[in-house]
N, C-alpha and C. Protein backbone atom coordinates (compact mmCIF):
# COMPACT_ATOMS: atom_id res chain seq x y z
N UNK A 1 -61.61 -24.44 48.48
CA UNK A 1 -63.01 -24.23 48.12
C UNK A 1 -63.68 -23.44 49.24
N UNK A 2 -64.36 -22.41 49.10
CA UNK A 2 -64.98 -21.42 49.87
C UNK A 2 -66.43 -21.82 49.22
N UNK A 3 -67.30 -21.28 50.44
CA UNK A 3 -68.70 -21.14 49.99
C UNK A 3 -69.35 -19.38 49.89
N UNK A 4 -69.68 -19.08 48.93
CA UNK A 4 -69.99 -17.78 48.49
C UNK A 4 -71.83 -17.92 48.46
N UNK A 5 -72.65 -17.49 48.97
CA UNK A 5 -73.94 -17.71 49.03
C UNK A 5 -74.03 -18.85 49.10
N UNK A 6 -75.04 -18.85 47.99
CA UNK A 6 -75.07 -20.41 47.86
C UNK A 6 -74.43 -21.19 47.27
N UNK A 7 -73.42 -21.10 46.61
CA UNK A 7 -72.44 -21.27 45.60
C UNK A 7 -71.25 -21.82 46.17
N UNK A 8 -70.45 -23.03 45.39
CA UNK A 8 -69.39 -23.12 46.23
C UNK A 8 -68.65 -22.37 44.98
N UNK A 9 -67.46 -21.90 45.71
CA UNK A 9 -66.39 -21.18 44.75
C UNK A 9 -65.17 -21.85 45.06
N UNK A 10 -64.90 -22.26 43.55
CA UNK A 10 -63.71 -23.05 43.02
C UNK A 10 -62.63 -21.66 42.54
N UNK A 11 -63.07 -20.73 42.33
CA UNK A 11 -61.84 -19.77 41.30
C UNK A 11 -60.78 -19.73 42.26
N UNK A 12 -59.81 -20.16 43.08
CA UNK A 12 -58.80 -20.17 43.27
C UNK A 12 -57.84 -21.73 43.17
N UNK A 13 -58.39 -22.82 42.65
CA UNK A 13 -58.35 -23.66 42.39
C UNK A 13 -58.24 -23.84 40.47
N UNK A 14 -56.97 -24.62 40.11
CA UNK A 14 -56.90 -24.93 38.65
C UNK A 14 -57.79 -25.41 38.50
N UNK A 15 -57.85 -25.88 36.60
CA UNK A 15 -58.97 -26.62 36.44
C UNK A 15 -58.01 -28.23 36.09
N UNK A 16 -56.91 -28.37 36.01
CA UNK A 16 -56.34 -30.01 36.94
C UNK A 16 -56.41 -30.25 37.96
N UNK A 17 -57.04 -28.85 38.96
CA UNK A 17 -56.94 -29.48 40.18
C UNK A 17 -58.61 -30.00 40.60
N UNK A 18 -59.33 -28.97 39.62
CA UNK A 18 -61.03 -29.53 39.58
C UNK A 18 -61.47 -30.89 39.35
N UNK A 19 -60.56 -31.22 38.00
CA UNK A 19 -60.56 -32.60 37.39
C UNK A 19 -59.92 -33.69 38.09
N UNK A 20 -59.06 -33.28 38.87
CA UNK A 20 -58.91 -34.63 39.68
C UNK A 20 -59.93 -34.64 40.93
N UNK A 21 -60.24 -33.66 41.38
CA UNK A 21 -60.92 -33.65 42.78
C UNK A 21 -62.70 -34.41 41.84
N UNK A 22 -62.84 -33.76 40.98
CA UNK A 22 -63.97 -34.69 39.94
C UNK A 22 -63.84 -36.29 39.92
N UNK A 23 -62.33 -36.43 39.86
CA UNK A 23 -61.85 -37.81 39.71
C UNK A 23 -61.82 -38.63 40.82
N UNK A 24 -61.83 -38.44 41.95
CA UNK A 24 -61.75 -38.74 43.33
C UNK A 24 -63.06 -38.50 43.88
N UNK A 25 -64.04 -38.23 43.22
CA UNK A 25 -65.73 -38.28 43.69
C UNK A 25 -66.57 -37.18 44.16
N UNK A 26 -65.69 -35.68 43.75
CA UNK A 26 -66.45 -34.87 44.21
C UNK A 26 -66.72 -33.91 43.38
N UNK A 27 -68.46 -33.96 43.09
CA UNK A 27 -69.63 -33.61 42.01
C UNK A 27 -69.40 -32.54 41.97
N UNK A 28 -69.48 -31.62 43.35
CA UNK A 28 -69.43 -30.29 42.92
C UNK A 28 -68.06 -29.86 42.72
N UNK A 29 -66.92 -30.49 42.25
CA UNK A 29 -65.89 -29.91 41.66
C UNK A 29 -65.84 -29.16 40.08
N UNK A 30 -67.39 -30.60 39.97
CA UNK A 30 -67.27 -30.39 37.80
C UNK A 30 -68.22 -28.86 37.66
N UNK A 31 -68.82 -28.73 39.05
CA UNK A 31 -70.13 -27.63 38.92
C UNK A 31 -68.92 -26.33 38.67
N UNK A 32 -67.96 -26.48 39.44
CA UNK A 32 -66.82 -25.16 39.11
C UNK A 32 -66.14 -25.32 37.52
N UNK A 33 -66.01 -26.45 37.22
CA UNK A 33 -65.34 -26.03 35.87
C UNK A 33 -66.68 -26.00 34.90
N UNK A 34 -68.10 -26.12 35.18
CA UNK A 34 -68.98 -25.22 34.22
C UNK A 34 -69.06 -24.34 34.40
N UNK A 35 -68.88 -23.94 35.54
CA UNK A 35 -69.21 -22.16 36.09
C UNK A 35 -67.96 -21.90 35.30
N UNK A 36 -66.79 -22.13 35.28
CA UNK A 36 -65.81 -21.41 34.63
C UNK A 36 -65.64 -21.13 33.00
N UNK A 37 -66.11 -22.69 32.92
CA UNK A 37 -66.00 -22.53 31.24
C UNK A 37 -67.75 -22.54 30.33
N UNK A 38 -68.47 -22.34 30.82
CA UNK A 38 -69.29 -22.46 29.99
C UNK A 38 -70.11 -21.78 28.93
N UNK A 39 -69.53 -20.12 29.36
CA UNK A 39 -69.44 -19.05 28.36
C UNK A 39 -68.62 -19.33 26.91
N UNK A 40 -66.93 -19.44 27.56
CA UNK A 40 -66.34 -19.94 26.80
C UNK A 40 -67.11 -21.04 25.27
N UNK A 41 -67.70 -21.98 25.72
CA UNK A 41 -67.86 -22.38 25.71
C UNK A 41 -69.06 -22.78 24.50
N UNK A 42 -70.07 -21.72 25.23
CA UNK A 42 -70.87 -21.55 23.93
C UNK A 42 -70.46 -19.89 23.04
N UNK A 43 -69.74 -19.60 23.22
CA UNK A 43 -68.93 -18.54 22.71
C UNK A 43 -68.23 -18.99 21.23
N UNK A 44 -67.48 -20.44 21.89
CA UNK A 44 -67.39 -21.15 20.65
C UNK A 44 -68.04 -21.94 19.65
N UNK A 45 -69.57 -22.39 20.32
CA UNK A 45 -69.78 -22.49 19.33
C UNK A 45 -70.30 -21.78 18.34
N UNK A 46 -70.98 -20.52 19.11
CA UNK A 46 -71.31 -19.62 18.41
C UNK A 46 -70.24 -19.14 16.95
N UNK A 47 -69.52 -19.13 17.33
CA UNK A 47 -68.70 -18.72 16.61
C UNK A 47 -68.31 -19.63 15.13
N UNK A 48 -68.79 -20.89 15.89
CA UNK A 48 -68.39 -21.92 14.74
C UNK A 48 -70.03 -22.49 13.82
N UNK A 49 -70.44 -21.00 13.77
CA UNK A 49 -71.70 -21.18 13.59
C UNK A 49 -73.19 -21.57 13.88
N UNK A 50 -73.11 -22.34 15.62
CA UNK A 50 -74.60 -22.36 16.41
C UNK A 50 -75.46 -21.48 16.45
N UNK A 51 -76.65 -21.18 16.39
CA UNK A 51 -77.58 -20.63 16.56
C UNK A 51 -77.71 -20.40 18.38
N UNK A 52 -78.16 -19.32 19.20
CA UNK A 52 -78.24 -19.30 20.64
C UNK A 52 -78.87 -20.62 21.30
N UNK A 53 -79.81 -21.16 20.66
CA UNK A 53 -80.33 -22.07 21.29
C UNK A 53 -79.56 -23.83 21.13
N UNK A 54 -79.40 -23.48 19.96
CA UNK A 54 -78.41 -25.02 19.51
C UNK A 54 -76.75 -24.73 20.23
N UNK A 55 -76.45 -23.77 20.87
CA UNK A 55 -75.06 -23.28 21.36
C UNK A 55 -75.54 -23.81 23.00
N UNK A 56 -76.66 -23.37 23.43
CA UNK A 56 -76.45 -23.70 24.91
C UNK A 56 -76.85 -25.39 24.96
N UNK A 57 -77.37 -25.70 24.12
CA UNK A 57 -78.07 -27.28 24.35
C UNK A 57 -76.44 -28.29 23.66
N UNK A 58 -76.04 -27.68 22.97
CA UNK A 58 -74.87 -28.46 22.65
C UNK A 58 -73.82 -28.12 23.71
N UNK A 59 -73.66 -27.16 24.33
CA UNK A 59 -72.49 -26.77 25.59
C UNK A 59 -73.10 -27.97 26.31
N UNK A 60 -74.37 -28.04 26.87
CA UNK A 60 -74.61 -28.55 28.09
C UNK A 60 -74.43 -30.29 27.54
N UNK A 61 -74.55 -30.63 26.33
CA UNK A 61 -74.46 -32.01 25.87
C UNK A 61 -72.46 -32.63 26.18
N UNK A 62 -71.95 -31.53 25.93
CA UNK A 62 -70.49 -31.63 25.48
C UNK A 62 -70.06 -31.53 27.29
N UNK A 63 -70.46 -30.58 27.95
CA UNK A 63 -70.15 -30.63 29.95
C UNK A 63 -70.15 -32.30 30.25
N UNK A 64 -71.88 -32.62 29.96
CA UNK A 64 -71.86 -33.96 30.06
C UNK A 64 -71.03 -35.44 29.75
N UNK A 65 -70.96 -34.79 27.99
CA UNK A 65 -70.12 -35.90 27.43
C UNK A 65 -68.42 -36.01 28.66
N UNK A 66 -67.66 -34.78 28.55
CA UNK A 66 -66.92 -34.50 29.27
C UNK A 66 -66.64 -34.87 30.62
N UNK A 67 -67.99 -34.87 31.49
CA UNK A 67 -68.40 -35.42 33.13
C UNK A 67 -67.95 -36.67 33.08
N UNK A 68 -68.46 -37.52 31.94
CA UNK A 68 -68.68 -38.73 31.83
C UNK A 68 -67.08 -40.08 31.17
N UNK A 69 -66.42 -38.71 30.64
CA UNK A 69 -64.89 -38.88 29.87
C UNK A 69 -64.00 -38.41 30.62
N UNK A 70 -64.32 -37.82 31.54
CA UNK A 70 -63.07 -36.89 32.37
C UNK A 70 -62.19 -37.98 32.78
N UNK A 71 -62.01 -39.07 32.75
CA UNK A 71 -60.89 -40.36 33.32
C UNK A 71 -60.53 -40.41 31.78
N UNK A 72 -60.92 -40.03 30.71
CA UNK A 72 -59.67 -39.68 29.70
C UNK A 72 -58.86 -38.89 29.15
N UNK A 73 -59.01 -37.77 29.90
CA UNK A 73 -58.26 -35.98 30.04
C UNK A 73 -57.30 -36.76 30.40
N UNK A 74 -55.65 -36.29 29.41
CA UNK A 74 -54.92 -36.88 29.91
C UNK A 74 -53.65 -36.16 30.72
N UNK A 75 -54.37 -34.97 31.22
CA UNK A 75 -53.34 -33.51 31.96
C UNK A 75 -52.38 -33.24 30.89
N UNK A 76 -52.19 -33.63 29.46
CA UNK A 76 -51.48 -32.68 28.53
C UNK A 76 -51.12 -31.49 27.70
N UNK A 77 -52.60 -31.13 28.11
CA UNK A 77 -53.36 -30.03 27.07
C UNK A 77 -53.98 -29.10 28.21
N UNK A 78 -54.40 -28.03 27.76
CA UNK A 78 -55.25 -27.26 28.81
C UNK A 78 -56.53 -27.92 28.73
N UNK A 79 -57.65 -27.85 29.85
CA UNK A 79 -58.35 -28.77 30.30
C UNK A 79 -59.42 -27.95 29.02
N UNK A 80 -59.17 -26.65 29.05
CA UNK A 80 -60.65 -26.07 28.14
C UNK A 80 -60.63 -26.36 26.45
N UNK A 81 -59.25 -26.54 26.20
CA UNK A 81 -58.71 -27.16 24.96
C UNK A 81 -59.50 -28.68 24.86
N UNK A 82 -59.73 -29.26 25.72
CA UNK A 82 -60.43 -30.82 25.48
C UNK A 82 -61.60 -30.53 25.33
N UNK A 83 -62.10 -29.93 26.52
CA UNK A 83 -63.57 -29.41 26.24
C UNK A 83 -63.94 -28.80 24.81
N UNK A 84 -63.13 -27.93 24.36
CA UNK A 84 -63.70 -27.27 23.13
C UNK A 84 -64.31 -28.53 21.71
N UNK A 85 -62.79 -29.36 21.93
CA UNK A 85 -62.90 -30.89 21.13
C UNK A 85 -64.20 -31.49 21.42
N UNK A 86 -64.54 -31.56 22.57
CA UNK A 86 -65.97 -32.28 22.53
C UNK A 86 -67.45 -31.58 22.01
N UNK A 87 -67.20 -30.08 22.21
CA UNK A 87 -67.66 -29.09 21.83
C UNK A 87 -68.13 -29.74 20.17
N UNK A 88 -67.30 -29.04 20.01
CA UNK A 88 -67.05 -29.03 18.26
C UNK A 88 -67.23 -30.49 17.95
N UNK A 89 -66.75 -31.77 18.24
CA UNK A 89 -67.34 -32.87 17.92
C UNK A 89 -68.94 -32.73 17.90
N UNK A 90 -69.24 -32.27 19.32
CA UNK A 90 -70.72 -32.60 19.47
C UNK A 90 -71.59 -31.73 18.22
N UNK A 91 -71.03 -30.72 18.01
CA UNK A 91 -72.11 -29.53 17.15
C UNK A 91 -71.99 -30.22 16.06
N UNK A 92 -70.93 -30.91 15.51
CA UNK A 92 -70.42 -31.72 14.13
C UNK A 92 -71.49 -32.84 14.20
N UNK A 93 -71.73 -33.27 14.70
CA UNK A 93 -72.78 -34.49 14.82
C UNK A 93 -74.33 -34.17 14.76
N UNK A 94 -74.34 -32.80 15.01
CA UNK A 94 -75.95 -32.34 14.93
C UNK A 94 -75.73 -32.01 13.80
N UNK A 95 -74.66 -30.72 13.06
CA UNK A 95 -75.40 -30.41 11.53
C UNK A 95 -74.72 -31.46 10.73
N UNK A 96 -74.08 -31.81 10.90
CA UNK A 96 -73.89 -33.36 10.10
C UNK A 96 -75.64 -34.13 9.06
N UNK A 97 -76.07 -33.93 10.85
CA UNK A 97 -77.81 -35.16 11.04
C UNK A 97 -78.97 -33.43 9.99
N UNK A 98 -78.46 -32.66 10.21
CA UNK A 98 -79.08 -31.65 9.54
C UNK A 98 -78.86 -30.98 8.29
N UNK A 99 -77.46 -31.18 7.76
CA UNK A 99 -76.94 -30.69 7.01
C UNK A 99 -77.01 -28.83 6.63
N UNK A 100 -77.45 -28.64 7.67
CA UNK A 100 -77.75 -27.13 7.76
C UNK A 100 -76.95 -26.04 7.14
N UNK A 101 -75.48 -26.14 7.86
CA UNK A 101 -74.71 -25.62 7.35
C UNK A 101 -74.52 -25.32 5.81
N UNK A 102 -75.11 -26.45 5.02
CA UNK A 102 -74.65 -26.29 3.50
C UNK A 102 -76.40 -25.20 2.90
N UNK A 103 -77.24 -25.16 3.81
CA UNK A 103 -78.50 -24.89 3.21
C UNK A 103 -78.70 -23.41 3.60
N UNK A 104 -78.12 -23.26 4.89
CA UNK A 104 -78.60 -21.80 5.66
C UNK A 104 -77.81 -20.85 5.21
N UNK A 105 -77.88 -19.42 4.60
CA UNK A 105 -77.20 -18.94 4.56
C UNK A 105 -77.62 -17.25 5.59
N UNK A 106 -78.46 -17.55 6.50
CA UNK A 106 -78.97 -16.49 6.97
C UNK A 106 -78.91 -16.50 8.52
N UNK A 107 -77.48 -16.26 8.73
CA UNK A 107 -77.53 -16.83 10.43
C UNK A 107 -77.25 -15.85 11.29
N UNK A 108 -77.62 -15.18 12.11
CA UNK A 108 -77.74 -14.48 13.43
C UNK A 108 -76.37 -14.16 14.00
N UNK A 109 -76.37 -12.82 13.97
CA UNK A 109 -75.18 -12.39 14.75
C UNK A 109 -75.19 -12.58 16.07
N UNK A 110 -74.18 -12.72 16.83
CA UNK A 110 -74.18 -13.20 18.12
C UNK A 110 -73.10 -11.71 18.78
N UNK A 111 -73.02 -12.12 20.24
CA UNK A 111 -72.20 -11.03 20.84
C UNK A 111 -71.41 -12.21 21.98
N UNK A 112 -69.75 -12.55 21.91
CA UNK A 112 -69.46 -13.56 23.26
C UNK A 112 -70.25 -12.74 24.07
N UNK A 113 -69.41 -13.95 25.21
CA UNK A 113 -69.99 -13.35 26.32
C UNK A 113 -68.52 -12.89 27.00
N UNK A 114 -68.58 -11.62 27.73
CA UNK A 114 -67.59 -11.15 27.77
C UNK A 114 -66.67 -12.22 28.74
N UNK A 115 -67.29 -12.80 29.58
CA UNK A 115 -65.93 -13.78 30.66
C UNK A 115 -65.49 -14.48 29.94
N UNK A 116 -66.09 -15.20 28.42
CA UNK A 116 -65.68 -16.07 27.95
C UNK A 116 -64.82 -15.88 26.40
N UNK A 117 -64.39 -14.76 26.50
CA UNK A 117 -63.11 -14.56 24.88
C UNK A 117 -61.74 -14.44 26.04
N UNK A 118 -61.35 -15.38 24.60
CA UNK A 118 -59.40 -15.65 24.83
C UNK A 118 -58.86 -14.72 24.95
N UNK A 119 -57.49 -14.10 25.77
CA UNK A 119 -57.07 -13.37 25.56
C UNK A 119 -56.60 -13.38 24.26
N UNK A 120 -56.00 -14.59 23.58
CA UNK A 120 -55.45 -13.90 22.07
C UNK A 120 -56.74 -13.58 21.11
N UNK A 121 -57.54 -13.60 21.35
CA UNK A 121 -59.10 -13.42 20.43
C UNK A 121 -59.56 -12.01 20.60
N UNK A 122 -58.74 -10.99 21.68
CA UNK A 122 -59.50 -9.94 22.06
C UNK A 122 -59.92 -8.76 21.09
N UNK A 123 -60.34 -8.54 19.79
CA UNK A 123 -60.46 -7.93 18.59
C UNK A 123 -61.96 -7.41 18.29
N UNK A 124 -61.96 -6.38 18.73
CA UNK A 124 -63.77 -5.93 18.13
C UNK A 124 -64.28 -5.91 16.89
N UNK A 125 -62.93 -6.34 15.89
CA UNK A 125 -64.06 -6.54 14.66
C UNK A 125 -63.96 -7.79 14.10
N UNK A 126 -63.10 -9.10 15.34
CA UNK A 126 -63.16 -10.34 14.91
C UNK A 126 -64.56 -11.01 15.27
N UNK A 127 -65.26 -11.11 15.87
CA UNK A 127 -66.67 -11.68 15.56
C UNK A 127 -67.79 -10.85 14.86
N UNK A 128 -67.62 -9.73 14.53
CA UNK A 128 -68.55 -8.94 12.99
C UNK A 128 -67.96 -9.76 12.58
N UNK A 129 -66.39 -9.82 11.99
CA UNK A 129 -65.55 -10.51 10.53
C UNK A 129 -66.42 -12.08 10.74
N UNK A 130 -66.14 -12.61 11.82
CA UNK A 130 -66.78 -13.90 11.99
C UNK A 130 -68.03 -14.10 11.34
N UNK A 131 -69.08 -13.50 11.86
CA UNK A 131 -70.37 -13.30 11.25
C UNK A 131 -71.32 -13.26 9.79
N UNK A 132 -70.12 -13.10 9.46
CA UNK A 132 -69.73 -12.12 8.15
C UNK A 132 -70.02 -13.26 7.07
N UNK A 133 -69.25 -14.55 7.70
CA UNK A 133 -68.71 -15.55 6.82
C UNK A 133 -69.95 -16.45 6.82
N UNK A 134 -69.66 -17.00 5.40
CA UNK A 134 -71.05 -18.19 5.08
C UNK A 134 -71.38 -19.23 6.26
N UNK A 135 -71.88 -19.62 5.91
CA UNK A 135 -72.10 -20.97 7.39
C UNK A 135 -70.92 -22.39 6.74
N UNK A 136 -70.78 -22.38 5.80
CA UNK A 136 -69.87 -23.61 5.83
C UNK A 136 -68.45 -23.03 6.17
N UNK A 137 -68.15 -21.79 5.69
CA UNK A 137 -66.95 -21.30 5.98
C UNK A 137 -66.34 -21.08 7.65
N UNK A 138 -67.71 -20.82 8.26
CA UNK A 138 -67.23 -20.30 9.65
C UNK A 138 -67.40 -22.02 10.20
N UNK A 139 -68.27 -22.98 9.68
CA UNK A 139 -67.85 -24.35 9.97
C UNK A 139 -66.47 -24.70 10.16
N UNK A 140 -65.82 -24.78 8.99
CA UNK A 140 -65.01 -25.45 8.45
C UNK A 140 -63.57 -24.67 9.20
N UNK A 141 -63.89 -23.39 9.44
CA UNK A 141 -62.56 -22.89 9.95
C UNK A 141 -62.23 -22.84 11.20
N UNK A 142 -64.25 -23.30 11.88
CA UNK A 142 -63.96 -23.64 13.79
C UNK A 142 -63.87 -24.84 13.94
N UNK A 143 -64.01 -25.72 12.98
CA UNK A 143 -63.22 -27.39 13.09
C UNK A 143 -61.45 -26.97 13.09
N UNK A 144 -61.87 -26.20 11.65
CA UNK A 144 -59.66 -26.51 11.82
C UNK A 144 -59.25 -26.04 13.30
N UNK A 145 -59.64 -24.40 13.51
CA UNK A 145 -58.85 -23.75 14.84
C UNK A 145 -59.36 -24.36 15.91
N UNK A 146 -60.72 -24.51 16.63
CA UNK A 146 -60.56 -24.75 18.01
C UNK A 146 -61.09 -26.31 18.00
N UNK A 147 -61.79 -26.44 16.72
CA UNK A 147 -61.88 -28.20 16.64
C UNK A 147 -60.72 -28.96 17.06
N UNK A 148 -59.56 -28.38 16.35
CA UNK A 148 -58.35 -29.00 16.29
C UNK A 148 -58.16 -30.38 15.64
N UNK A 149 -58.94 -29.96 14.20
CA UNK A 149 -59.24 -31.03 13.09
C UNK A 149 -58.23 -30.41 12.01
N UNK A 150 -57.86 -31.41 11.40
CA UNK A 150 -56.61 -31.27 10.13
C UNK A 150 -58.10 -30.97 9.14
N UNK A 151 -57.74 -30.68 7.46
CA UNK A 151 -58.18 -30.47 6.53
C UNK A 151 -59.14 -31.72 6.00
N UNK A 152 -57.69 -32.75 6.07
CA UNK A 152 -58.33 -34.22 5.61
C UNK A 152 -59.78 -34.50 6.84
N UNK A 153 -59.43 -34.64 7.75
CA UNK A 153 -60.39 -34.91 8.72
C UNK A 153 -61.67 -34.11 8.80
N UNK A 154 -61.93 -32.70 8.66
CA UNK A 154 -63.01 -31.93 8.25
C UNK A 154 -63.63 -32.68 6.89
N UNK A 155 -62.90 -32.80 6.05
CA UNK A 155 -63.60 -33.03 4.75
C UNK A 155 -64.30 -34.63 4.79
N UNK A 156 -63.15 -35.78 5.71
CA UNK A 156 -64.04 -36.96 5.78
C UNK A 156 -65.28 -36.47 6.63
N UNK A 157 -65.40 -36.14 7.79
CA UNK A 157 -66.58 -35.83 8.41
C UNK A 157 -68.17 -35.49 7.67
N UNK A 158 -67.44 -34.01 6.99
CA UNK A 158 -68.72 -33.23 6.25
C UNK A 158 -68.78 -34.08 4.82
N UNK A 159 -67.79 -34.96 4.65
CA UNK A 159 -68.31 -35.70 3.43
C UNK A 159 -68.08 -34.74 1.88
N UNK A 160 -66.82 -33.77 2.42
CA UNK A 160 -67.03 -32.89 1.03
C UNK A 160 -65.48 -33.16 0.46
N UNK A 161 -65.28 -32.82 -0.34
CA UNK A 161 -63.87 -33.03 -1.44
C UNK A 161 -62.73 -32.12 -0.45
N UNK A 162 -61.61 -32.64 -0.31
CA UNK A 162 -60.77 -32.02 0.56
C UNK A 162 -60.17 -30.57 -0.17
N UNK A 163 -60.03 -30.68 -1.35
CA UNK A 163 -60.53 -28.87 -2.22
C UNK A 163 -60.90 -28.05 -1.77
N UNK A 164 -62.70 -28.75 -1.56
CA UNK A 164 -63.54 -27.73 -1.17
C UNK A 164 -63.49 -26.98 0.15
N UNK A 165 -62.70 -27.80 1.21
CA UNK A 165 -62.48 -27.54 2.53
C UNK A 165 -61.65 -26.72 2.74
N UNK A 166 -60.45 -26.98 2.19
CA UNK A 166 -59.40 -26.08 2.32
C UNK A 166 -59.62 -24.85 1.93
N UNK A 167 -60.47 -24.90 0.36
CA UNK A 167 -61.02 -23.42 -0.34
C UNK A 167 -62.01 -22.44 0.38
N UNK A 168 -62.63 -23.43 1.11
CA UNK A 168 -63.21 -22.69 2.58
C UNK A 168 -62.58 -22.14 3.54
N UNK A 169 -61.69 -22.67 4.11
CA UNK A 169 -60.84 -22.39 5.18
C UNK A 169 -60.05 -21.39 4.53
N UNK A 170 -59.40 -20.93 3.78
CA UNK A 170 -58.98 -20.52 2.79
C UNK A 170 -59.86 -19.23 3.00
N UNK A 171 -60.98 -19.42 2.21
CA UNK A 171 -61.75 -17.85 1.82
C UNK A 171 -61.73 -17.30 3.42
N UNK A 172 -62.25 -18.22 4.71
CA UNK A 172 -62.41 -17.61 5.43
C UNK A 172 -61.46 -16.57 6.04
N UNK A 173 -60.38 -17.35 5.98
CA UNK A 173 -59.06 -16.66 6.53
C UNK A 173 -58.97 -15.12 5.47
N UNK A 174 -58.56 -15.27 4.51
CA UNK A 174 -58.62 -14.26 3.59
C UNK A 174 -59.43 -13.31 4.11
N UNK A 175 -60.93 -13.24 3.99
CA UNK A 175 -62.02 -12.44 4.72
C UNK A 175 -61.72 -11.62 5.88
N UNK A 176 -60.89 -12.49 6.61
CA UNK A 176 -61.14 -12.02 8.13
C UNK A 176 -59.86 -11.26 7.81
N UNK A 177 -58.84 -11.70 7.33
CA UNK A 177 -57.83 -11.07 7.16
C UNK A 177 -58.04 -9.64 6.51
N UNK A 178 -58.94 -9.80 5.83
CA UNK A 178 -58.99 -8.15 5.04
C UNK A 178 -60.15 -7.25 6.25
N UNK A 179 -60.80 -7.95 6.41
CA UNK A 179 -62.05 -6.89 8.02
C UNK A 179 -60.58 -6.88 8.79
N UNK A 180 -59.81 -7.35 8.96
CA UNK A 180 -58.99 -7.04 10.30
C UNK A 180 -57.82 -6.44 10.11
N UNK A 181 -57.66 -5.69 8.62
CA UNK A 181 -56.40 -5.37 8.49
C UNK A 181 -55.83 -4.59 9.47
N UNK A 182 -56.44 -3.28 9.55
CA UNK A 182 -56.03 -2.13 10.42
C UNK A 182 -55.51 -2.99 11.74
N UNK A 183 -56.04 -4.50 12.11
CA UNK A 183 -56.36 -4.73 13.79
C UNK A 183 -54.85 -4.88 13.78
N UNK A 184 -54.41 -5.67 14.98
CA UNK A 184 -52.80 -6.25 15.55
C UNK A 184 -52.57 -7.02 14.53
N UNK A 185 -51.22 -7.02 15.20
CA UNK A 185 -50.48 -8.32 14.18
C UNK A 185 -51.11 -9.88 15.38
N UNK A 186 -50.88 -9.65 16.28
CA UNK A 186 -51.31 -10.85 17.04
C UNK A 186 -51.95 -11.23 16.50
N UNK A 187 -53.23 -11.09 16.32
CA UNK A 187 -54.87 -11.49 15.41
C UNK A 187 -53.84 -12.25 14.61
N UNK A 188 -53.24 -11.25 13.70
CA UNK A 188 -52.78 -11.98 11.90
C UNK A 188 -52.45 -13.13 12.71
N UNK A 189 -51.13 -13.22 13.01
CA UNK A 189 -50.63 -14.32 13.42
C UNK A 189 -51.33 -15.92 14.22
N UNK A 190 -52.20 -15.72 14.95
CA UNK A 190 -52.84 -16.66 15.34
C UNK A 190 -53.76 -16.94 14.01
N UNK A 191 -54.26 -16.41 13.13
CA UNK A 191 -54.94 -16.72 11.78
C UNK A 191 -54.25 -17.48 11.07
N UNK A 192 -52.54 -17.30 11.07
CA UNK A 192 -52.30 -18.21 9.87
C UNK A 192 -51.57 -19.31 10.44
N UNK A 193 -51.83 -19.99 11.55
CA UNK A 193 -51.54 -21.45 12.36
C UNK A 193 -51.76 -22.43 11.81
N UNK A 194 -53.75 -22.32 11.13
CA UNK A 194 -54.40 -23.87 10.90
C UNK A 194 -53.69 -24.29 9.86
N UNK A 195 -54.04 -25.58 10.38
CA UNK A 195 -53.81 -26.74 9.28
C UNK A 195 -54.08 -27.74 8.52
């Protein structure tokens, strides 16, 4: 750990090695894995349909939830892979209480933020294609992929017929698949994973 202004700087340090030094009592370890992931972060939820303002207030709810759970990260998974889960839990619990998703059909294009897209995500016409899609669709298909929710499990949540979920997940893929024909095969391939 170096100090950069005022800033301490973690980037030469993993983020197992953040989470244990978190785990062993030191605060400003977790301040480096928000600095690292928190684009990411609301990148996704954007993507999984947040609005800018419901994306940063749910990131900063899900850091927390996370601060507070980090003694149940169980070093199996990549650390931003858990985070996303709490992510996506947390946004699931607001339009759940809102039901938004099924009512809005007029939602705001977004732009990531550039530190925060995956390398396998790197595609300029995968968040237009994203955008593109209804609000339950781009729901339902950022539970399956970075939720890392099965079909059955989306549909108990949102309370809808497991049909209708899949037929979502379904159109979405289709969609994106046709905006992205020209793109890589990579894209294709990471598209047809969920499950």
């Amino acid at each position: 750990m170096a100090i950069s202004g005022d800033r301490l700087d973690f980037s030469r340090q993993s983020d197992v090695d953040l989470v244990r030094l978190c785990t062993s009592g030191d605060r400003n370890a977790f301040a480096g894995l928000v600095q690292r992931h928190a684009g990411t972060i609301r990148t996704h939820l954007r993507r999984m349909g947040a609005q800018a303002s419901d994306a940063d207030d749910t990131a900063q709810e899900a850091f927390m939830t996370a601060y507070e759970r980090l003694g149940d990260y169980r070093f199996d998974g990549p650390f931003i892979g858990w985070l996303k889960k709490i992510a996506a839990r947390r946004y699931l619990k607001k339009v759940k209480s809102s039901q938004k998703y099924l009512l809005t059909d007029d939602m705001t294009a977004f732009e990531p933020e550039p530190t925060a897209i995956d390398e396998n995500f790197r595609s300029p016409g995968l968040d237009a294609a994203i955008n593109r899609l209804k609000p339950v669709e781009r729901l339902c298909l950022g539970l399956n992929f970075s939720g890392d929710m099965s079909h059955q499990e989306i549909a108990d949540e949102l309370k809808m017929p497991l049909g209708t979920v899949k037929s979502h997940i379904r159109r979405a893929l289709d969609q994106l698949k046709l905006a992205l024909a020209p793109s890589s095969n990579t894209t294709h391939a990471v598209l047809e994973t969920g499950s």
